[in-house]
N, C-alpha and C. Protein backbone atom coordinates (compact mmCIF):
# COMPACT_ATOMS: atom_id res chain seq x y z
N UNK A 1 -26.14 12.25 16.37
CA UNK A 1 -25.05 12.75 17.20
C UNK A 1 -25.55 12.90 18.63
N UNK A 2 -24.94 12.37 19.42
CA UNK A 2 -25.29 11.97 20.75
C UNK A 2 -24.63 13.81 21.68
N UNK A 3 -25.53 13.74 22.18
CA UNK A 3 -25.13 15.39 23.65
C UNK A 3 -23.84 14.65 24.31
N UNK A 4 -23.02 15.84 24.45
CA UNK A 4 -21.57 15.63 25.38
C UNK A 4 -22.26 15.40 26.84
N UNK A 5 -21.50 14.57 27.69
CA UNK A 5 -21.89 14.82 29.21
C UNK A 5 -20.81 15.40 29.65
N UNK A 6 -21.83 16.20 31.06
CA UNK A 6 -21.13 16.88 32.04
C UNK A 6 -21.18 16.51 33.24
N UNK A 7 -20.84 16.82 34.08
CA UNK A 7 -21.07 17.11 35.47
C UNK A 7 -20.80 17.89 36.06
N UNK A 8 -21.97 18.38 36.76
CA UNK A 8 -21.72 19.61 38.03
C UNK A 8 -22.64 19.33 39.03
N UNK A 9 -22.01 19.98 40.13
CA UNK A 9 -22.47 20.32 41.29
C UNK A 9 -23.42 21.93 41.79
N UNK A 10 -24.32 21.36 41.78
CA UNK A 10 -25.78 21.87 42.19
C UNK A 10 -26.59 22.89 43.55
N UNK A 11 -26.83 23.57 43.81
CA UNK A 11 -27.03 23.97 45.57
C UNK A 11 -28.50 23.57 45.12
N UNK A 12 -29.14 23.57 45.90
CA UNK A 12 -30.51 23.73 46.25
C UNK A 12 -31.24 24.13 47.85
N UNK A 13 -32.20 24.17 47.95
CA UNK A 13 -32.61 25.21 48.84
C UNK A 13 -33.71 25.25 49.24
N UNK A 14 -34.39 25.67 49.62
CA UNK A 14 -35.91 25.95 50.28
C UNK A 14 -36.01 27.35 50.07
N UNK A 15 -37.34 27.60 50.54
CA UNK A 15 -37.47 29.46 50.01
C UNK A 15 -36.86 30.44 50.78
N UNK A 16 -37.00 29.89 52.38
CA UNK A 16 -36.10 30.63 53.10
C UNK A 16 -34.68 30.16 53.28
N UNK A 17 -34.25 29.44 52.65
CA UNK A 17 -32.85 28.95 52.55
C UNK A 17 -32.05 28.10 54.40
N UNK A 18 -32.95 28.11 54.77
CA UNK A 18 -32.89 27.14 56.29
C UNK A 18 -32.67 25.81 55.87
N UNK A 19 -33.04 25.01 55.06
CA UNK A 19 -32.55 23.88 54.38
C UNK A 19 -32.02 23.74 52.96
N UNK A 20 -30.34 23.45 52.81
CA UNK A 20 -29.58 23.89 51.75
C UNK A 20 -29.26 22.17 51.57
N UNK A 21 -29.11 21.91 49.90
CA UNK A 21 -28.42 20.88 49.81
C UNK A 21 -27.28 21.23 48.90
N UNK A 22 -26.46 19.72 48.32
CA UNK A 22 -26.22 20.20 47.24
C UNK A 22 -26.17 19.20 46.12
N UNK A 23 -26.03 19.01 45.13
CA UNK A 23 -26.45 17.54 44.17
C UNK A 23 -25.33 17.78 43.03
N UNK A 24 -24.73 16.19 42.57
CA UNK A 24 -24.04 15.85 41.50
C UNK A 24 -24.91 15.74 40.77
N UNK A 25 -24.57 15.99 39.11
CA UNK A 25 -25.98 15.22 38.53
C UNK A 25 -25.02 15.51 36.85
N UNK A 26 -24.76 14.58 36.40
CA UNK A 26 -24.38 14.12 35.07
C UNK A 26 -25.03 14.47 33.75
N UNK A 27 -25.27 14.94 33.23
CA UNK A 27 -26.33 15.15 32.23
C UNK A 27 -25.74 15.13 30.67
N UNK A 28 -26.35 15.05 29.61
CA UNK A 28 -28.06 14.58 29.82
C UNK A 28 -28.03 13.59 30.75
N UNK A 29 -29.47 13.81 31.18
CA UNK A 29 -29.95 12.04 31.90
C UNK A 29 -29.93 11.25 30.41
N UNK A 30 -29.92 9.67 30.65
CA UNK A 30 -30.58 8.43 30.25
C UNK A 30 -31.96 8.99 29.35
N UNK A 31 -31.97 8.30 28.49
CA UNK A 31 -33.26 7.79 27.55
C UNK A 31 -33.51 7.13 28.07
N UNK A 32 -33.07 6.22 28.48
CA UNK A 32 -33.00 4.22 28.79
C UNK A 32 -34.37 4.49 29.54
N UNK A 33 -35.20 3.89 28.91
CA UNK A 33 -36.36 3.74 30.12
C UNK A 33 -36.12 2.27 31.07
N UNK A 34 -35.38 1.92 30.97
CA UNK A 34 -34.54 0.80 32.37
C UNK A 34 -34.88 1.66 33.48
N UNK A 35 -35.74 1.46 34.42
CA UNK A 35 -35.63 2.19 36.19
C UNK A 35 -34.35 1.75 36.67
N UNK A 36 -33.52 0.40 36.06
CA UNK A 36 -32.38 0.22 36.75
C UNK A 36 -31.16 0.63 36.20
N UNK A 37 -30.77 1.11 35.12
CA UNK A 37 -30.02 2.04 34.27
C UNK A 37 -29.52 3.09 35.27
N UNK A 38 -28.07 3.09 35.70
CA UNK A 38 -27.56 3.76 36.58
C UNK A 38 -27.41 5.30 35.86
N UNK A 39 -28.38 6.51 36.58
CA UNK A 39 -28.29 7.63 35.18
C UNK A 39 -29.10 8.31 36.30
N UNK A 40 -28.66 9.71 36.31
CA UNK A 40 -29.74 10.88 36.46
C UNK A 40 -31.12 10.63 35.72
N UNK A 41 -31.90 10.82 36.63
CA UNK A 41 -33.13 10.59 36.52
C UNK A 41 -34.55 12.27 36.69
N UNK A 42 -34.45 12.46 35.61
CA UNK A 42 -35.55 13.59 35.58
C UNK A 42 -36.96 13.32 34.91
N UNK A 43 -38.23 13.64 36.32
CA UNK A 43 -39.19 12.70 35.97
C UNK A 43 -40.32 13.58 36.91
N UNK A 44 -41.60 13.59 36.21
CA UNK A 44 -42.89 13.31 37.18
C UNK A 44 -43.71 12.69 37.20
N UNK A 45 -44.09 12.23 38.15
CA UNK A 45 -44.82 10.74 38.84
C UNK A 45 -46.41 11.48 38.67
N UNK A 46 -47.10 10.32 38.30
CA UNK A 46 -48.41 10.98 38.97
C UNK A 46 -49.37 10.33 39.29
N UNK A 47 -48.45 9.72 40.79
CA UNK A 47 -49.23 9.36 41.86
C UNK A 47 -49.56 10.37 42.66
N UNK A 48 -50.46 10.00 43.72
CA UNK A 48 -51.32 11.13 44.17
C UNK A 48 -50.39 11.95 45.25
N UNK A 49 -49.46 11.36 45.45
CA UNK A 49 -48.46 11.28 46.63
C UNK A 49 -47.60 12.74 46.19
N UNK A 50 -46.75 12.23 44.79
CA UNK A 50 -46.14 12.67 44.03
C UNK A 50 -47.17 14.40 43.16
N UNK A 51 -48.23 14.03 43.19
CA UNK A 51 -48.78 14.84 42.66
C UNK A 51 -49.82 15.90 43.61
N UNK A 52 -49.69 15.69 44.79
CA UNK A 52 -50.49 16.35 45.97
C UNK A 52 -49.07 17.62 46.32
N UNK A 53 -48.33 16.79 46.25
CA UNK A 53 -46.68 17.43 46.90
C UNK A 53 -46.21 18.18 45.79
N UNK A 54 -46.51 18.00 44.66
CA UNK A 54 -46.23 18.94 43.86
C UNK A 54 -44.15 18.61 43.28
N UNK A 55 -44.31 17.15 43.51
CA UNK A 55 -42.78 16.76 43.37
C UNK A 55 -42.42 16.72 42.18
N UNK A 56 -41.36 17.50 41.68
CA UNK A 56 -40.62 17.34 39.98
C UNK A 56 -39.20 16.69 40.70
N UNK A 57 -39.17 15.07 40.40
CA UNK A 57 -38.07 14.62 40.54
C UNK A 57 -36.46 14.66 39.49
N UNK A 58 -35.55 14.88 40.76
CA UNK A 58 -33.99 14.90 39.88
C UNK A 58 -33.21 14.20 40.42
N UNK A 59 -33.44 12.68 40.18
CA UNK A 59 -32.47 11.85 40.92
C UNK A 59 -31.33 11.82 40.34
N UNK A 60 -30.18 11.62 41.50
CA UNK A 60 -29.03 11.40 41.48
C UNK A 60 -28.59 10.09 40.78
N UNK A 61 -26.89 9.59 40.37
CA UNK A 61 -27.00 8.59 40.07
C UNK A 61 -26.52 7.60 41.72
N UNK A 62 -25.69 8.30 42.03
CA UNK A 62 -25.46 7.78 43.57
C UNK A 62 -25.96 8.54 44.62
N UNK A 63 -26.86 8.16 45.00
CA UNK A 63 -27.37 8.62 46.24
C UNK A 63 -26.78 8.91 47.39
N UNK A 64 -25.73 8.33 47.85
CA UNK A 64 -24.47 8.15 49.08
C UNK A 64 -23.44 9.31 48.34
N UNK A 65 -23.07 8.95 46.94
CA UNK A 65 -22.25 10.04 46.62
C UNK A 65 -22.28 11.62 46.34
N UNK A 66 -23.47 11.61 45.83
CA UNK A 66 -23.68 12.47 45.00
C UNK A 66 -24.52 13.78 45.56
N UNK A 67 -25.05 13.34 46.58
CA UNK A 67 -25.90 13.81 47.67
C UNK A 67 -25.52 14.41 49.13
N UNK A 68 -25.53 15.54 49.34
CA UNK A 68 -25.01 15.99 50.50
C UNK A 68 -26.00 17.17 51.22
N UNK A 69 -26.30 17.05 52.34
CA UNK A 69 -27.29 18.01 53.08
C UNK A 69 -26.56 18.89 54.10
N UNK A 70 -26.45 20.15 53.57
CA UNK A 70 -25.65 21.16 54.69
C UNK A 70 -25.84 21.88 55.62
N UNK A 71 -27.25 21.83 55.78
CA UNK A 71 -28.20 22.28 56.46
C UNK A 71 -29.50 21.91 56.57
N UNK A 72 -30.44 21.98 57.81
CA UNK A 72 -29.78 22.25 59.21
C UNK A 72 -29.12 20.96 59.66
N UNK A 73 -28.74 21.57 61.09
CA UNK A 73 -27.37 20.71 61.56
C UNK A 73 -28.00 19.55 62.03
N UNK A 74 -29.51 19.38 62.30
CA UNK A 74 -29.81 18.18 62.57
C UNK A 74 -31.01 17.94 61.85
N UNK A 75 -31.31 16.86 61.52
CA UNK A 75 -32.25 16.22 60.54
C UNK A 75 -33.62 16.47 61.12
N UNK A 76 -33.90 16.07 62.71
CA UNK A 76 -34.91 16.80 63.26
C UNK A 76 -35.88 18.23 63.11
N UNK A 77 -34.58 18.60 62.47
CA UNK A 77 -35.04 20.32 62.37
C UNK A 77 -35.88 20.21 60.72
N UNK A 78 -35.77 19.48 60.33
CA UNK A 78 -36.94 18.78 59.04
C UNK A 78 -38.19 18.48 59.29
N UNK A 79 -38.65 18.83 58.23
CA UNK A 79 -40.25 18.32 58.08
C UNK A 79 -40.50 16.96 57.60
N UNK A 80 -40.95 16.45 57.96
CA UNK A 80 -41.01 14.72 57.39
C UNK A 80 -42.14 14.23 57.42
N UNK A 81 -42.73 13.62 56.38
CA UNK A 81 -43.95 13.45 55.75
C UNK A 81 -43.71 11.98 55.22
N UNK A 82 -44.62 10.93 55.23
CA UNK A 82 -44.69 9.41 55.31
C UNK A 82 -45.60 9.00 54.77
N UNK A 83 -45.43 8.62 53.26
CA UNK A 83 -47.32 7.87 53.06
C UNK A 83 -47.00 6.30 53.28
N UNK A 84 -47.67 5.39 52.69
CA UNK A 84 -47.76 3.69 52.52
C UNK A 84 -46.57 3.33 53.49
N UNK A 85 -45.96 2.81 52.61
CA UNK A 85 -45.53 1.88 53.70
C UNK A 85 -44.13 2.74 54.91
N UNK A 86 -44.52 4.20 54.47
CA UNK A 86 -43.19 4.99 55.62
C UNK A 86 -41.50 4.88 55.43
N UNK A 87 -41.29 4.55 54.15
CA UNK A 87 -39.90 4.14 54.03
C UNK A 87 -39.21 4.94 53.38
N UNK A 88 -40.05 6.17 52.49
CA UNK A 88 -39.26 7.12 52.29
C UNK A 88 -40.05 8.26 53.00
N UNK A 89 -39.08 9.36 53.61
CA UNK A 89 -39.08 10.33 54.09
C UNK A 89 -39.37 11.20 52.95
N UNK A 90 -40.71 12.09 52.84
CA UNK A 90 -40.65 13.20 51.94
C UNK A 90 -40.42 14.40 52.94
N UNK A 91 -39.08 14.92 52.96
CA UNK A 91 -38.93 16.15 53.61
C UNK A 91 -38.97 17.48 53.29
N UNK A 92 -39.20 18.32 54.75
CA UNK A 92 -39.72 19.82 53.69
C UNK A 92 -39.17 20.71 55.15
N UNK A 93 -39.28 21.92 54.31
CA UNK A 93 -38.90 23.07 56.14
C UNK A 93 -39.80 23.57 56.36
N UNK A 94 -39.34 23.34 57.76
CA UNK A 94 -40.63 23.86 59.07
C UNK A 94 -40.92 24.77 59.10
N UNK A 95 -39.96 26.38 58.61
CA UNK A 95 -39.98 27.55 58.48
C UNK A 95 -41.04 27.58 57.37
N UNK A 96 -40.72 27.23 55.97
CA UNK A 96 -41.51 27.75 55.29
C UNK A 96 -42.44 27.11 54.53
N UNK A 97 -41.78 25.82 55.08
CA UNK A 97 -42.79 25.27 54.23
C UNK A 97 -42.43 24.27 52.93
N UNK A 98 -41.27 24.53 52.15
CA UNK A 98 -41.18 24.33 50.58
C UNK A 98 -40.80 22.54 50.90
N UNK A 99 -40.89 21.88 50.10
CA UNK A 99 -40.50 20.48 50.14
C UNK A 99 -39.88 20.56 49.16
N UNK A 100 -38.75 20.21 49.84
CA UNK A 100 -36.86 20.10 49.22
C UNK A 100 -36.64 18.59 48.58
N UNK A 101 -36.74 17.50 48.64
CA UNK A 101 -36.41 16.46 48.49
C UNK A 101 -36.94 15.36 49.57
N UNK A 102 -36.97 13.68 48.89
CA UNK A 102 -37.45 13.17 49.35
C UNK A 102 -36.12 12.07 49.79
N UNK A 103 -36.34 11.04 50.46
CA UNK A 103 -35.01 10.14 50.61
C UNK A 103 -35.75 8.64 51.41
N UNK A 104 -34.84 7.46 50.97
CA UNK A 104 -35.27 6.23 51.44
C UNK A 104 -34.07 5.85 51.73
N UNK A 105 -33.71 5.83 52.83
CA UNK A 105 -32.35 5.06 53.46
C UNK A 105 -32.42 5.21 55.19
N UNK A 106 -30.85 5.46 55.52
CA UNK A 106 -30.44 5.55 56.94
C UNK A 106 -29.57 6.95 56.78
N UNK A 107 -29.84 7.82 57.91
CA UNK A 107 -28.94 9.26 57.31
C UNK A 107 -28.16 9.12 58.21
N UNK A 108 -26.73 9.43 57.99
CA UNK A 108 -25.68 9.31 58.54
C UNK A 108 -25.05 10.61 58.36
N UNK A 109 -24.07 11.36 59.47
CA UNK A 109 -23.57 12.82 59.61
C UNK A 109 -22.20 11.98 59.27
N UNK A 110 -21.40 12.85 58.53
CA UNK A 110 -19.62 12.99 58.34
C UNK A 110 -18.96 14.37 58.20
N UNK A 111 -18.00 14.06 58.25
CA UNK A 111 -16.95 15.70 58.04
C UNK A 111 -16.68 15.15 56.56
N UNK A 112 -17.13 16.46 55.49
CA UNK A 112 -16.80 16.31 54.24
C UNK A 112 -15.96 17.70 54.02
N UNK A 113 -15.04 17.93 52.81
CA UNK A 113 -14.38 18.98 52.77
C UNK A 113 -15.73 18.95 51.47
N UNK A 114 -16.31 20.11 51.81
CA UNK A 114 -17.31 20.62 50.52
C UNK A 114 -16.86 21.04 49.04
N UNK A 115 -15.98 21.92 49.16
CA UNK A 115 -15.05 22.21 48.27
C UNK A 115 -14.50 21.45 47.56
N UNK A 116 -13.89 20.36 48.15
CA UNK A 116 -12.97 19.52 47.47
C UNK A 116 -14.58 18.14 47.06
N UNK A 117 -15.05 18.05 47.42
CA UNK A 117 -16.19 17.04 47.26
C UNK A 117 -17.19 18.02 46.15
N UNK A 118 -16.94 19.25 45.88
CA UNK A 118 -17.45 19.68 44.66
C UNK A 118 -16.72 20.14 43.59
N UNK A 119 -15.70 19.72 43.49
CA UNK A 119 -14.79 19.70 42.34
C UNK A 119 -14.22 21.26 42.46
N UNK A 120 -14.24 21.96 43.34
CA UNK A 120 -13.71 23.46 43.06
C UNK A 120 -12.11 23.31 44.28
N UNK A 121 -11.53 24.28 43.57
CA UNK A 121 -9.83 24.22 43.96
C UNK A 121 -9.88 24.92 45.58
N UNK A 122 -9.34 24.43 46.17
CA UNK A 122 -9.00 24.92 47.09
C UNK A 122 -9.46 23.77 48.47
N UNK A 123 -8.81 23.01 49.25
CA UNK A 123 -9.46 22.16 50.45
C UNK A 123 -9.79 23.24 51.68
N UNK A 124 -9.50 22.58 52.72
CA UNK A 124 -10.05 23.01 53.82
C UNK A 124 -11.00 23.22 54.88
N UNK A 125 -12.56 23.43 53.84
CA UNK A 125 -13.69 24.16 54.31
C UNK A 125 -14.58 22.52 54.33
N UNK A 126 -13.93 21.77 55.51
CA UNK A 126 -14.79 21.10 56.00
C UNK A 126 -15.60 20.84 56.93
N UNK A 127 -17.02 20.42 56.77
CA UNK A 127 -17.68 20.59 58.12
C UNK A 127 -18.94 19.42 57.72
N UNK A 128 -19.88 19.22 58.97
CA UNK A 128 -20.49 18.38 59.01
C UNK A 128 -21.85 18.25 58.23
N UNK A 129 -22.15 17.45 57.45
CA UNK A 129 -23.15 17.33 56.24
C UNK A 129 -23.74 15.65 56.80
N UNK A 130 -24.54 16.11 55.90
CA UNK A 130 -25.55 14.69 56.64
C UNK A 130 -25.69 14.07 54.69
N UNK A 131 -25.72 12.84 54.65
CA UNK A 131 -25.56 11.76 53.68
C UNK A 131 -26.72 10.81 53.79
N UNK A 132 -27.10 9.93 52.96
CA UNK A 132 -28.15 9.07 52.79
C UNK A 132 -27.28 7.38 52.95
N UNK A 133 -27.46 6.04 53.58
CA UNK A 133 -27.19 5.09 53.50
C UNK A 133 -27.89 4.58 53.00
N UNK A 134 -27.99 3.10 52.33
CA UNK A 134 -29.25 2.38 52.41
C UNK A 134 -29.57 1.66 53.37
N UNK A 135 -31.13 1.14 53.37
CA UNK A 135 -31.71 0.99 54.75
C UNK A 135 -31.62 -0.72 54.83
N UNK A 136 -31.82 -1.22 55.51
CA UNK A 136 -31.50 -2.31 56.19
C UNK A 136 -32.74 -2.76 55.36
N UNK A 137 -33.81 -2.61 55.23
CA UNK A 137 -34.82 -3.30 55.23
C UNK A 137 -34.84 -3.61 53.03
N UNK A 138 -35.66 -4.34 52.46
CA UNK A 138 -35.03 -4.15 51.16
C UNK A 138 -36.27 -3.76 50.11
N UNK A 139 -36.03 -3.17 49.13
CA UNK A 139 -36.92 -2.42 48.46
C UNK A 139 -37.78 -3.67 47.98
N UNK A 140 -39.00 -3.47 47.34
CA UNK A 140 -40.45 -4.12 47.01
C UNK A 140 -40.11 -4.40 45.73
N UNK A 141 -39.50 -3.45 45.09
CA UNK A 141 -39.13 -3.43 43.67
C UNK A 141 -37.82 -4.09 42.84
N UNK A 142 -36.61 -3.68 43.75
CA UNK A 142 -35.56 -4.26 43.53
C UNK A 142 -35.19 -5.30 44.13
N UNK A 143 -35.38 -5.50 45.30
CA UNK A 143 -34.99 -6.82 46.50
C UNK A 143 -33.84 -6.62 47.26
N UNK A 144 -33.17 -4.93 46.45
CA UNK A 144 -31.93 -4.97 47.03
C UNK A 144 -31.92 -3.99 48.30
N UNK A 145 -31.24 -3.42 49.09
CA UNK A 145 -31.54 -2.60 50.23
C UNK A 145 -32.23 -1.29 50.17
N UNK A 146 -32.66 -0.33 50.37
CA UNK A 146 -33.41 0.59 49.86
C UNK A 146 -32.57 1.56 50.12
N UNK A 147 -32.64 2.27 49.14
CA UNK A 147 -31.76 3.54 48.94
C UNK A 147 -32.20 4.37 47.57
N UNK A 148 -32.34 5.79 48.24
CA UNK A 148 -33.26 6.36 47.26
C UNK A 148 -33.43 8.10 47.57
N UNK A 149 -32.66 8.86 46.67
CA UNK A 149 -33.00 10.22 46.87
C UNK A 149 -33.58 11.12 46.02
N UNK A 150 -33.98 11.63 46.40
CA UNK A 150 -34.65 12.62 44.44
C UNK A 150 -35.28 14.10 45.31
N UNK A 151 -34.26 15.13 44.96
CA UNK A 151 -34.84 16.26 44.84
C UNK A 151 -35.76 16.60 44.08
N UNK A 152 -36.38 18.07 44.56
CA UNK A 152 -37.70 18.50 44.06
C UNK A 152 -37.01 19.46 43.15
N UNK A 153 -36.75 19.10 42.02
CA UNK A 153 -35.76 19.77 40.87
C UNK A 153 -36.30 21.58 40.72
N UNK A 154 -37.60 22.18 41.39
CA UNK A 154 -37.91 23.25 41.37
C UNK A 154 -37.09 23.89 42.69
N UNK A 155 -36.40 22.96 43.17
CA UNK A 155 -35.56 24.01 44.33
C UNK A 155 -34.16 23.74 43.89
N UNK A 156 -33.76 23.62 43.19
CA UNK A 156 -32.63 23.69 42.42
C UNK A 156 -31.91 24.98 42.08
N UNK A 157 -30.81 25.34 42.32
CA UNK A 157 -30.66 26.76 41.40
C UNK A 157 -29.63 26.78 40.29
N UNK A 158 -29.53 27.82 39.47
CA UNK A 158 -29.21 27.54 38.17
C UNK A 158 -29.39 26.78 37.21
N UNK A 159 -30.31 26.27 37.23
CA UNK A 159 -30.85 25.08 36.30
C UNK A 159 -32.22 25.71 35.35
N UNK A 160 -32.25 25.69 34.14
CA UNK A 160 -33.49 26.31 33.54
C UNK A 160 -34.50 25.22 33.24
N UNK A 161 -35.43 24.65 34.01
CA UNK A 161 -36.16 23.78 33.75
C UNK A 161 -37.30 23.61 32.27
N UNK A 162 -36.97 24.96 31.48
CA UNK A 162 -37.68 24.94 30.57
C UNK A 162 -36.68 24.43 29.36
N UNK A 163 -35.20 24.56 29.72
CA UNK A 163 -34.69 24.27 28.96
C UNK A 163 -34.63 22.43 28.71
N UNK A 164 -35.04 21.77 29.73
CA UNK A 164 -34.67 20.64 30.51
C UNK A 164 -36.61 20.20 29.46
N UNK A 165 -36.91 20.69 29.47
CA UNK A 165 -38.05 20.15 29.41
C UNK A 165 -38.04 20.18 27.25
N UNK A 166 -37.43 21.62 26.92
CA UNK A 166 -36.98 21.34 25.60
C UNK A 166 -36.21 20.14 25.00
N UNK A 167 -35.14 20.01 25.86
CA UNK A 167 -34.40 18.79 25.23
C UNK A 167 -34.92 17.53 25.57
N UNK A 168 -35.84 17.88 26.05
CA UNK A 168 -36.76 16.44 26.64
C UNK A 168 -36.06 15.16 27.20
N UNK A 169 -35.71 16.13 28.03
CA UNK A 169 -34.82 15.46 29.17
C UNK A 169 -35.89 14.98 30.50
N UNK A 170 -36.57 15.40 30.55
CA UNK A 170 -38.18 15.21 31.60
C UNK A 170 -38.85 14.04 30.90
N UNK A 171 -39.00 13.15 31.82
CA UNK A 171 -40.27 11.48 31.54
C UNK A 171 -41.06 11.72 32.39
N UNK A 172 -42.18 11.57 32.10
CA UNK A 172 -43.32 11.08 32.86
C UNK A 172 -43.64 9.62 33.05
N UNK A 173 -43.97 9.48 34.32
CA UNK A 173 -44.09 7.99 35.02
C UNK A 173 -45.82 7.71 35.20
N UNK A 174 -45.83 6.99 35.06
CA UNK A 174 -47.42 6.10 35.51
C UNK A 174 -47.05 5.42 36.54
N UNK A 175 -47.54 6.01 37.68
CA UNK A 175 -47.30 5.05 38.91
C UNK A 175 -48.81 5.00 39.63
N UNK A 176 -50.00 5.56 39.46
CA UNK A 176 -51.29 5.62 39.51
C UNK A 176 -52.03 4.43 39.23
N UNK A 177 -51.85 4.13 38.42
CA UNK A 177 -52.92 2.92 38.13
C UNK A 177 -51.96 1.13 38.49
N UNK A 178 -50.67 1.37 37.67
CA UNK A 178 -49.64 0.21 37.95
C UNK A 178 -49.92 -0.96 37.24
N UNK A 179 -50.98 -1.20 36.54
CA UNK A 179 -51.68 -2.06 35.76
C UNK A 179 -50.42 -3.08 35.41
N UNK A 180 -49.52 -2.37 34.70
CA UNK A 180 -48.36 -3.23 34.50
C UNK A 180 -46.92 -3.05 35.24
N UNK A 181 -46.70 -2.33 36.02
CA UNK A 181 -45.56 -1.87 36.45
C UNK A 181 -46.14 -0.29 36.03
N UNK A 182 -44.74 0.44 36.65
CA UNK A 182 -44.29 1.81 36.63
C UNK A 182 -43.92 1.57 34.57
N UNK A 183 -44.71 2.82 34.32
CA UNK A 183 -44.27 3.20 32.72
C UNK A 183 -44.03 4.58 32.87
N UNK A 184 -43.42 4.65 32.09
CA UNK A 184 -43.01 5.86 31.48
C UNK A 184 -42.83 6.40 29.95
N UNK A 185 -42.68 7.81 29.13
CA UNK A 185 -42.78 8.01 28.86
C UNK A 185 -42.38 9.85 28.38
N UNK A 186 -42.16 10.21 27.13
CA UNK A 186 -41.52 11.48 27.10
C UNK A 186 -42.00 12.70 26.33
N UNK A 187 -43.50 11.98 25.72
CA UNK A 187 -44.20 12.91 25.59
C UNK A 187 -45.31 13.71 26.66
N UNK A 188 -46.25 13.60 27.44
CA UNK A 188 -47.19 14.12 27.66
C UNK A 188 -47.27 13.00 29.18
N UNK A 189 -47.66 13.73 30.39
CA UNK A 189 -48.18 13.54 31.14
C UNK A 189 -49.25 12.09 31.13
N UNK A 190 -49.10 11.19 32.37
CA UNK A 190 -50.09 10.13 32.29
C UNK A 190 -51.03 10.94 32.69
N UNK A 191 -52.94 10.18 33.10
CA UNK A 191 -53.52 10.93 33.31
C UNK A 191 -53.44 11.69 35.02
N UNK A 192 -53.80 12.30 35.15
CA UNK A 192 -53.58 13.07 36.79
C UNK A 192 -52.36 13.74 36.71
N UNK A 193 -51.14 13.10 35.95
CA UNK A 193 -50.11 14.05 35.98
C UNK A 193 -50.00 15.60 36.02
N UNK A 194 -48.82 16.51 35.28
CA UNK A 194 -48.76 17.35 35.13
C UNK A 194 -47.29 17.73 34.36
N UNK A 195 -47.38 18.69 33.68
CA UNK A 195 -46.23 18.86 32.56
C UNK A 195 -45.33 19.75 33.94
């Protein structure tokens, strides 16, 4: 017997709450170990990148959709951090520090009604949020344009990550060695990882 899906809408945050997002996210995620399997994606990497930063990824299934940044009012006011080849932004706040999410695209500002773009009754309360495009240039992996967001699922709120980790809804990725590609997996950490 297969889990019902849901969807809801998510806040997330930093410690001092100076950088707020907010995230769609469908659940359960995917089994499918397909990387191209259009599905919420809950995962830790353990590359050194991924594992220095202390990143527990919760990708979206649409990145453009599903993804909205409400703060601060300008992207500048971010921390932005660049390894290899610089194409995704791992961002974090300047205030305190926490690293919120990472992103690979073009960020673009719109007037969204928040409310109505999070499924709750009432319009009106629209204002300017910043969004992810994909980038002109095209991913290594797919060939197709790069586009790519994944919160740091520990700045999430209301979400019980232990529960997430019971239903074994959490994969671990091998992206360290690469011997054959990116693997994954849903028992136990590759090596360097972390549960």
């Amino acid at each position: 017997m297969s889990e019902e899906t849901s969807t809801n809408v998510y806040h997330g945050s930093c410690h001092c709450g100076d950088v707020q997002y907010q995230l769609r996210l469908t659940l359960p995620p995917s089994s499918d170990p397909d990387p191209f399997v259009e599905a919420v994606r809950i995962y830790k990497c353990n590359c050194t990148t991924c594992q220095k930063m202390g990143m527990f990824h919760c990708r979206p299934i649409n990145s453009y959709r599903h993804f909205i940044l409400t703060s601060p009012a300008t992207i500048d006011e971010l921390g932005d951090y660049r390894a290899f080849s610089g194409k995704i932004g791992w961002y974090f706040c300047k205030k305190c520090g926490c690293r919120t999410f990472g992103m690979g695209g073009v960020w673009v500002q719109e007037e969204v009604d928040v409310d109505k773009w999070a499924g709750r009754e009432g319009e009106g309360n629209v204002q300017k949020v910043w969004r992810s495009k994909p980038h002109e240039s095209a991913s290594s992996i797919t060939g197709k344009p790069l586009h790519y967001v994944s919160v740091n699922a520990v700045t999430l709120e209301g979400v019980d990550l232990k529960e997430w980790y019971d239903k074994k809804w959490i994969f671990y990725a091998e992206n360290r060695e690469r011997k054959n590609g990116t693997q994954i997996r849903l028992s136990d950490p590759y090596e360097g990882g972390c549960y």
